[in-house]
Structures are given as structure tokens and as C-alpha cells.
C-alpha atoms as a PDB file:
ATOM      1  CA  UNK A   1      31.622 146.103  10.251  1.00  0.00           C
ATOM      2  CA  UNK A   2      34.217 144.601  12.392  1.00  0.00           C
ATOM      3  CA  UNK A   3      35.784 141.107  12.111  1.00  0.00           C
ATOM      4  CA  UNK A   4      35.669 139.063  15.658  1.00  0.00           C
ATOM      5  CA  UNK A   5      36.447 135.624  17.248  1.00  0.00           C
ATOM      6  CA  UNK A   6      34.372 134.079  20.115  1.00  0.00           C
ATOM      7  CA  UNK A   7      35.776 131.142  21.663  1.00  0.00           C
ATOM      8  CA  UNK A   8      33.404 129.863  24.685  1.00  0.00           C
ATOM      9  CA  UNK A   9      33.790 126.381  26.871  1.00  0.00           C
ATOM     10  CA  UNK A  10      30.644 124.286  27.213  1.00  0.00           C
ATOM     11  CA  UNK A  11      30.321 122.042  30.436  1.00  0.00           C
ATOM     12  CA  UNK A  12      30.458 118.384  29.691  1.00  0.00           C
ATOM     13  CA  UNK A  13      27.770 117.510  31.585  1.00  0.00           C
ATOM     14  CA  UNK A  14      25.375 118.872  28.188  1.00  0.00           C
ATOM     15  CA  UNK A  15      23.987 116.249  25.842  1.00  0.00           C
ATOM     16  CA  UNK A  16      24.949 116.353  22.232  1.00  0.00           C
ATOM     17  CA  UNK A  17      21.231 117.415  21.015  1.00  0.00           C
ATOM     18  CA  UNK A  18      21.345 120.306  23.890  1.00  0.00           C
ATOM     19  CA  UNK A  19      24.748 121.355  22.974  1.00  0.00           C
ATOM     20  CA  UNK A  20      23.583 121.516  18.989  1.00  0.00           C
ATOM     21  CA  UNK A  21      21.195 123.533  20.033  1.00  0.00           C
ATOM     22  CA  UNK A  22      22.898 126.114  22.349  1.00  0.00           C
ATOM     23  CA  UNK A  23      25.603 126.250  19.163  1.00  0.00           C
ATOM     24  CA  UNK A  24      22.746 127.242  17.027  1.00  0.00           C
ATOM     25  CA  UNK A  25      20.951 129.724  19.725  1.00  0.00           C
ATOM     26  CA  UNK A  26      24.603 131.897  19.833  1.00  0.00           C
ATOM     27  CA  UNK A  27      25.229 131.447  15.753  1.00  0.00           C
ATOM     28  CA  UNK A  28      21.366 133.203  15.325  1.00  0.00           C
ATOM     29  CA  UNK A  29      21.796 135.647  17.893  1.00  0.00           C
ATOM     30  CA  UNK A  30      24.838 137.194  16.134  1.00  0.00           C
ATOM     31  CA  UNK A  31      22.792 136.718  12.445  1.00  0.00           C
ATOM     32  CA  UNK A  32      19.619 138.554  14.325  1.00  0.00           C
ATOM     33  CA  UNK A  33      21.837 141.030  15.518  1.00  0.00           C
ATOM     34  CA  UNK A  34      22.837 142.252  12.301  1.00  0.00           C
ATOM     35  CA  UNK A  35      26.197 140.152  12.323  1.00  0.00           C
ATOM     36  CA  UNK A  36      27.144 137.334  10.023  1.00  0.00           C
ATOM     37  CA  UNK A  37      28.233 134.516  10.934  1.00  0.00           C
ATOM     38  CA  UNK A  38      31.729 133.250   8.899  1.00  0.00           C
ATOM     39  CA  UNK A  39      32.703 129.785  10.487  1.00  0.00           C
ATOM     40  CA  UNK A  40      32.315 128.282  13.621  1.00  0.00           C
ATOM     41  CA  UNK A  41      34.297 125.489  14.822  1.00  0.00           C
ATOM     42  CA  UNK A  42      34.331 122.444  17.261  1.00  0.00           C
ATOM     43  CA  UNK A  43      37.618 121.275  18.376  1.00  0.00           C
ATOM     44  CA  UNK A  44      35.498 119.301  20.890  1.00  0.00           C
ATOM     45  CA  UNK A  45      36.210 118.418  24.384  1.00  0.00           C
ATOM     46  CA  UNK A  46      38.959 119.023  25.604  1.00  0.00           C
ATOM     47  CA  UNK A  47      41.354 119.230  29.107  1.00  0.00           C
ATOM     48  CA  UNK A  48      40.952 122.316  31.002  1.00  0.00           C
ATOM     49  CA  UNK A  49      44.842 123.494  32.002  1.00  0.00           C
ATOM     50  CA  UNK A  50      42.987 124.524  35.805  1.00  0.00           C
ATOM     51  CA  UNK A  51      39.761 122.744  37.190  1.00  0.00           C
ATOM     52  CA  UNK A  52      36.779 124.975  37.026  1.00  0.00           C
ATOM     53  CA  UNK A  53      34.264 124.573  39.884  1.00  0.00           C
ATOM     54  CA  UNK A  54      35.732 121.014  40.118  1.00  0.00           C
ATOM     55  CA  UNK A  55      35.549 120.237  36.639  1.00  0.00           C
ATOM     56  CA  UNK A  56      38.737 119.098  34.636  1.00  0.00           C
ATOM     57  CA  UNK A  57      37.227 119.504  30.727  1.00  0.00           C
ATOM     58  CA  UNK A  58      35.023 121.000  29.073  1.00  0.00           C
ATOM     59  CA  UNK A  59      33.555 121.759  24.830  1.00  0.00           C
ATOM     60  CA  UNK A  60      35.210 124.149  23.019  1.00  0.00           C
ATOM     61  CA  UNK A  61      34.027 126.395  20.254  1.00  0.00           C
ATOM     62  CA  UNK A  62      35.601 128.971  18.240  1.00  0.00           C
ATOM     63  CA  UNK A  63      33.090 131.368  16.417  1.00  0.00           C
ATOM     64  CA  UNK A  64      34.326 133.391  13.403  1.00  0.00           C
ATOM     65  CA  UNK A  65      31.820 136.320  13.149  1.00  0.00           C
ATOM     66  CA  UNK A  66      31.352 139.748  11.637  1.00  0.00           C
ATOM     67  CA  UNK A  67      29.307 142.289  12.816  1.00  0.00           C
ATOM     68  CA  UNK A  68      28.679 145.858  14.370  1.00  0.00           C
ATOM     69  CA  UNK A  69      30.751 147.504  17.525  1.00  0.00           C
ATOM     70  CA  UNK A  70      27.448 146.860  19.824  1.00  0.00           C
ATOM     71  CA  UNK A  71      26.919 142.797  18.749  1.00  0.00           C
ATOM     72  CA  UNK A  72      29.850 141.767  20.776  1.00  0.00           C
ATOM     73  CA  UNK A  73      28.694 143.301  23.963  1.00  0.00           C
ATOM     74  CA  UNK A  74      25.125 141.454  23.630  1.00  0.00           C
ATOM     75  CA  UNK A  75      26.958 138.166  22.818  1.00  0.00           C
ATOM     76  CA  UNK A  76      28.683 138.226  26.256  1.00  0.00           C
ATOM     77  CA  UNK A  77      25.750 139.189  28.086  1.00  0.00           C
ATOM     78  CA  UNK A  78      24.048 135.727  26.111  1.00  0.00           C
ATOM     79  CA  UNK A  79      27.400 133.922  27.445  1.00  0.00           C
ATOM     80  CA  UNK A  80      27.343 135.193  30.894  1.00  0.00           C
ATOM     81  CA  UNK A  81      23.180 134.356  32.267  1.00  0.00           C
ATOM     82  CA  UNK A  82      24.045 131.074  30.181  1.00  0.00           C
ATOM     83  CA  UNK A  83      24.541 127.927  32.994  1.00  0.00           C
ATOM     84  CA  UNK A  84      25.898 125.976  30.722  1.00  0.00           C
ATOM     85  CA  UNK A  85      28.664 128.608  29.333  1.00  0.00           C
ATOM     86  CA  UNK A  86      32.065 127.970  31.712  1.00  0.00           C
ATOM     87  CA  UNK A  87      33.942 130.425  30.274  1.00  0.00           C
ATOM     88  CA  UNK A  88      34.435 132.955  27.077  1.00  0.00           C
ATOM     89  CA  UNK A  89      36.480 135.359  25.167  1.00  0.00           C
ATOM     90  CA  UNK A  90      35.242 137.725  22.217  1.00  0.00           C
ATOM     91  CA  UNK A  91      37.974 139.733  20.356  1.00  0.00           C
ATOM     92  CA  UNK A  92      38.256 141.750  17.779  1.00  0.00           C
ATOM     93  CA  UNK A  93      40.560 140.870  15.091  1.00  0.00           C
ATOM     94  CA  UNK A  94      42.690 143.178  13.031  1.00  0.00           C
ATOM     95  CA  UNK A  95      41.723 144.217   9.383  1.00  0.00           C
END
């Protein structure tokens, strides 16, 4: 098992109840995947340093996770047909 951080930008446009939600839906796709899920964190919204399809901020969140080599790969693939995803990173931290 390999330790990894997810940080992903929401748009701003998403209400807080839809936004819980698509928090949760990420968090349970790592724990269904076999991962666990260590902390995840909301700075909140913040300025974007560029625009973005014409949009100047966005909701960050910074996932603490552990899991196999394959769960990262199926993570982005959640992040990418997501709409309401702007932008993400997954990495893999060192031991």
C-alpha cells in the first residue's frame, strides 16, 4: 500500500449540499476501491493564480489517502468525466 495526496478544485458555481456530496462520492470511491481514506481537507474557496474557462476561484480539497498502485488511476478517471471537477493532481508521497 502506497501513501498519496489528491488535491482537486471544485467550481464555485456548486451548492454546499452538492459539493458535500461530491466530497463524499470521491472519499467512498477510494474506501470501495480498497484504499483508506486518512484525512481530507477543505481550505475552501479560494483565488485561482490564472482564470479557468473565465472563472477566477474555485473549492479546494486536499485528500490524504492510502491505497493500491491501480486506485489512483481510477480516481482520475472519477475527476476527469466529473463537470464539476476544474482541475486535479494525485501524487504519491514518499515512505
Amino acid at each position: 500500500m502506497n501513501k498519496y495526496e489528491a488535491m482537486y478544485i471544485i467550481k464555485p458555481t456548486v451548492e454546499a449540499e452538492a459539493r458535500t456530496a461530491l466530497i463524499q462520492k470521491f472519499s467512498d470511491l477510494l474506501t470501495a476501491n480498497g484504499g483508506q481514506v486518512e484525512s481530507v481537507e477543505e481550505p475552501g474557496m479560494k483565488k485561482l493564480a490564472y482564470e479557468i474557462n473565465y472563472i477566477g476561484e474555485g473549492y479546494y480539497v486536499l485528500v490524504n489517502f492510502t491505497a493500491e498502485a491501480a486506485v489512483p488511476a481510477e480516481l482520475e478517471r472519477n475527476f476527469r468525466i466529473n463537470e464539476n471537477v476544474m482541475r486535479y493532481m494525485v501524487i504519491r508521497k514518499d515512505a
